[in-house]
Structures are given as structure tokens and as C-alpha cells.
C-alpha atoms as a PDB file:
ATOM      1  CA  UNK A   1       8.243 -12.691  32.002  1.00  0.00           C
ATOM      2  CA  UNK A   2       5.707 -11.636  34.420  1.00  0.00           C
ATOM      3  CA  UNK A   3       4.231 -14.839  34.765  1.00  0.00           C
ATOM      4  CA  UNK A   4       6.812 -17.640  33.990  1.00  0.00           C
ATOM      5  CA  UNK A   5       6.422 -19.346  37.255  1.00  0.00           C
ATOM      6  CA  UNK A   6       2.310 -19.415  37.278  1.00  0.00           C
ATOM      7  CA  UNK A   7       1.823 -22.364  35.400  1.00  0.00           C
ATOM      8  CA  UNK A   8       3.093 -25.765  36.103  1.00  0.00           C
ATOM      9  CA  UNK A   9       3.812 -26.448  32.583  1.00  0.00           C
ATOM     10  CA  UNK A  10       6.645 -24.057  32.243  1.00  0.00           C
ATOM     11  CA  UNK A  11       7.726 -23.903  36.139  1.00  0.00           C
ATOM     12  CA  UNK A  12      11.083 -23.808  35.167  1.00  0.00           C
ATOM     13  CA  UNK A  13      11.636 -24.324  31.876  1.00  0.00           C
ATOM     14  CA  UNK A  14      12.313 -21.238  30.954  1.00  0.00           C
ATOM     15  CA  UNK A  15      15.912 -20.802  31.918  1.00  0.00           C
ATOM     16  CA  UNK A  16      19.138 -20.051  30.444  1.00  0.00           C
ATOM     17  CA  UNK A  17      20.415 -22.918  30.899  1.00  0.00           C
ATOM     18  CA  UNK A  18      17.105 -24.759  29.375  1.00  0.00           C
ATOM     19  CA  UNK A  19      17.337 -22.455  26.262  1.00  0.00           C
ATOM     20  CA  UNK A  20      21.383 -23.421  25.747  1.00  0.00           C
ATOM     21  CA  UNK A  21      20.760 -26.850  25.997  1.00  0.00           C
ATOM     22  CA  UNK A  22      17.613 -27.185  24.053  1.00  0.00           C
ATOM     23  CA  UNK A  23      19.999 -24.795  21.244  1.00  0.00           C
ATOM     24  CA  UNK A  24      22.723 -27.350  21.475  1.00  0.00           C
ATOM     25  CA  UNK A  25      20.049 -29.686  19.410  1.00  0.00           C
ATOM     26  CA  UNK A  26      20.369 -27.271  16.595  1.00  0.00           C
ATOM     27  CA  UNK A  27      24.174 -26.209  16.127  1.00  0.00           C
ATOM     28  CA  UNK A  28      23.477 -23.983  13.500  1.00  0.00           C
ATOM     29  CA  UNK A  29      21.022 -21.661  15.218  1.00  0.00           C
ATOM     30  CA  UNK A  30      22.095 -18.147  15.616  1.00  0.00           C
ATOM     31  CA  UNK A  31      25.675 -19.210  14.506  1.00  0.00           C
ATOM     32  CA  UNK A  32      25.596 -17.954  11.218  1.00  0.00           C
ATOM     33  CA  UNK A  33      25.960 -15.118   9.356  1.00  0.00           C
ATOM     34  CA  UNK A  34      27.102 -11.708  10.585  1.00  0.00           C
ATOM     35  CA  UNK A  35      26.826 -11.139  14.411  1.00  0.00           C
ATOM     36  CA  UNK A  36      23.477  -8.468  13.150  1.00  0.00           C
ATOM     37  CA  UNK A  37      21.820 -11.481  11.232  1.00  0.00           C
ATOM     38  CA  UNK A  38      22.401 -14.068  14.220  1.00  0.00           C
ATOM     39  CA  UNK A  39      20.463 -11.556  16.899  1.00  0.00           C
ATOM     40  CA  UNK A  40      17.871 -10.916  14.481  1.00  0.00           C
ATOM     41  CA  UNK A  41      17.664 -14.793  14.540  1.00  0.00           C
ATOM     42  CA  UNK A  42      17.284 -15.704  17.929  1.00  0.00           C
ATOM     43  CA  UNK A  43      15.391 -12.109  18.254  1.00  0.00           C
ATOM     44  CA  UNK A  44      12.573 -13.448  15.520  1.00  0.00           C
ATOM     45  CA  UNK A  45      12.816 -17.206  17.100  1.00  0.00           C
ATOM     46  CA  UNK A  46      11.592 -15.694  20.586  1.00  0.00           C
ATOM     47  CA  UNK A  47       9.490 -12.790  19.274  1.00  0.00           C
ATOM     48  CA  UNK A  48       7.699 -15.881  17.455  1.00  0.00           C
ATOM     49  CA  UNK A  49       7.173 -18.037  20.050  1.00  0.00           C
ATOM     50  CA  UNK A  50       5.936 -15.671  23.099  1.00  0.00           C
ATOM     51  CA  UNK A  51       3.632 -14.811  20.533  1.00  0.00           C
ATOM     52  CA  UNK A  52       2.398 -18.259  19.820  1.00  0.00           C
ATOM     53  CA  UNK A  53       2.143 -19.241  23.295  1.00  0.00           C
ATOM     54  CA  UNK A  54       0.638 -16.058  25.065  1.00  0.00           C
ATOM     55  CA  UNK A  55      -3.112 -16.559  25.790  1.00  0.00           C
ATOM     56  CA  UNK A  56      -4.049 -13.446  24.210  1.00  0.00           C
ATOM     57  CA  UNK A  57      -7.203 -13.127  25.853  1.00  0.00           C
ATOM     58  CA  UNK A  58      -8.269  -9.349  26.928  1.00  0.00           C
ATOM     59  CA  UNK A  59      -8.971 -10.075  30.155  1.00  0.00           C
ATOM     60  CA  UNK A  60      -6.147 -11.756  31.343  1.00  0.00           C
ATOM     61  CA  UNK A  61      -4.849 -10.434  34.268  1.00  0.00           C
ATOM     62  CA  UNK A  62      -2.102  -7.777  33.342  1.00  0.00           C
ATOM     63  CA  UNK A  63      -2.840  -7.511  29.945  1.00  0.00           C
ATOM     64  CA  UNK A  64      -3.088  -9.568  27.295  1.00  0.00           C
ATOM     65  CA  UNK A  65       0.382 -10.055  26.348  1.00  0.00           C
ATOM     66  CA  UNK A  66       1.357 -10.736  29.751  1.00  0.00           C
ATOM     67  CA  UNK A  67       1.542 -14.609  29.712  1.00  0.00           C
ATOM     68  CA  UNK A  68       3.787 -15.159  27.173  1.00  0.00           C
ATOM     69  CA  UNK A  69       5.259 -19.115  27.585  1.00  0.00           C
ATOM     70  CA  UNK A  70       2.365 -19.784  30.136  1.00  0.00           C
ATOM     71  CA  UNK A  71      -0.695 -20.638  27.870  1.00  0.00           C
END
């Protein structure tokens, strides 16, 4: 994430170790089902919420997809 670091907000929160313990609050997440149907969980889960939280504006500097988690 090009950006990830720009805004206090999410100065890092973003980090793997972040993600694994905000997943240990939900045990079931991207633990069931067939290996295929747990990526395509976690896969939809962050596809979702870059796209929730990116500004979106077009003329945000790199593009408009490019602050994903910093809006």
C-alpha cells in the first residue's frame, strides 16, 4: 500500500501482526471450508475493505485507488 504510512490514523495499523490479532477476535474467519474457500474469504474481506476505505477521489495523488486504508 502506497500510502499506508501517510495518515496518522492508520500509521501502523496495518501490520501482520495487527491483522492476526484483530483475526484472533473471530476464530472462525478464514478457517473453514476447503483451503480455496478460506483465501477467497480473507481475499473478499480485504478486497472489501480497501475498497470502502480508499478516498476514491480522481485527483488524488497516484490515482484514485491509491489510498486504500488511508481515507
Amino acid at each position: 500500500l502506497l500510502h499506508r504510512n501517510d495518515c496518522q490514523e492508520a500509521r501502523g495499523f496495518y501490520k501482520y501482526d495487527a491483522f492476526l490479532a484483530a483475526v484472533a477476535a473471530f476464530p472462525a474467519f478464514g478457517t473453514t471450508g476447503s483451503t480455496e474457500t478460506r483465501k477467497r474469504e480473507v481475499a473478499a474481506f480485504l478486497g472489501q475493505t480497501s475498497h470502502e476505505t480508499t478516498g476514491g477521489w480522481a485527483a488524488a495523488p497516484d490515482g484514485p485507488y491509491a489510498w486504500g486504508y488511508c481515507f
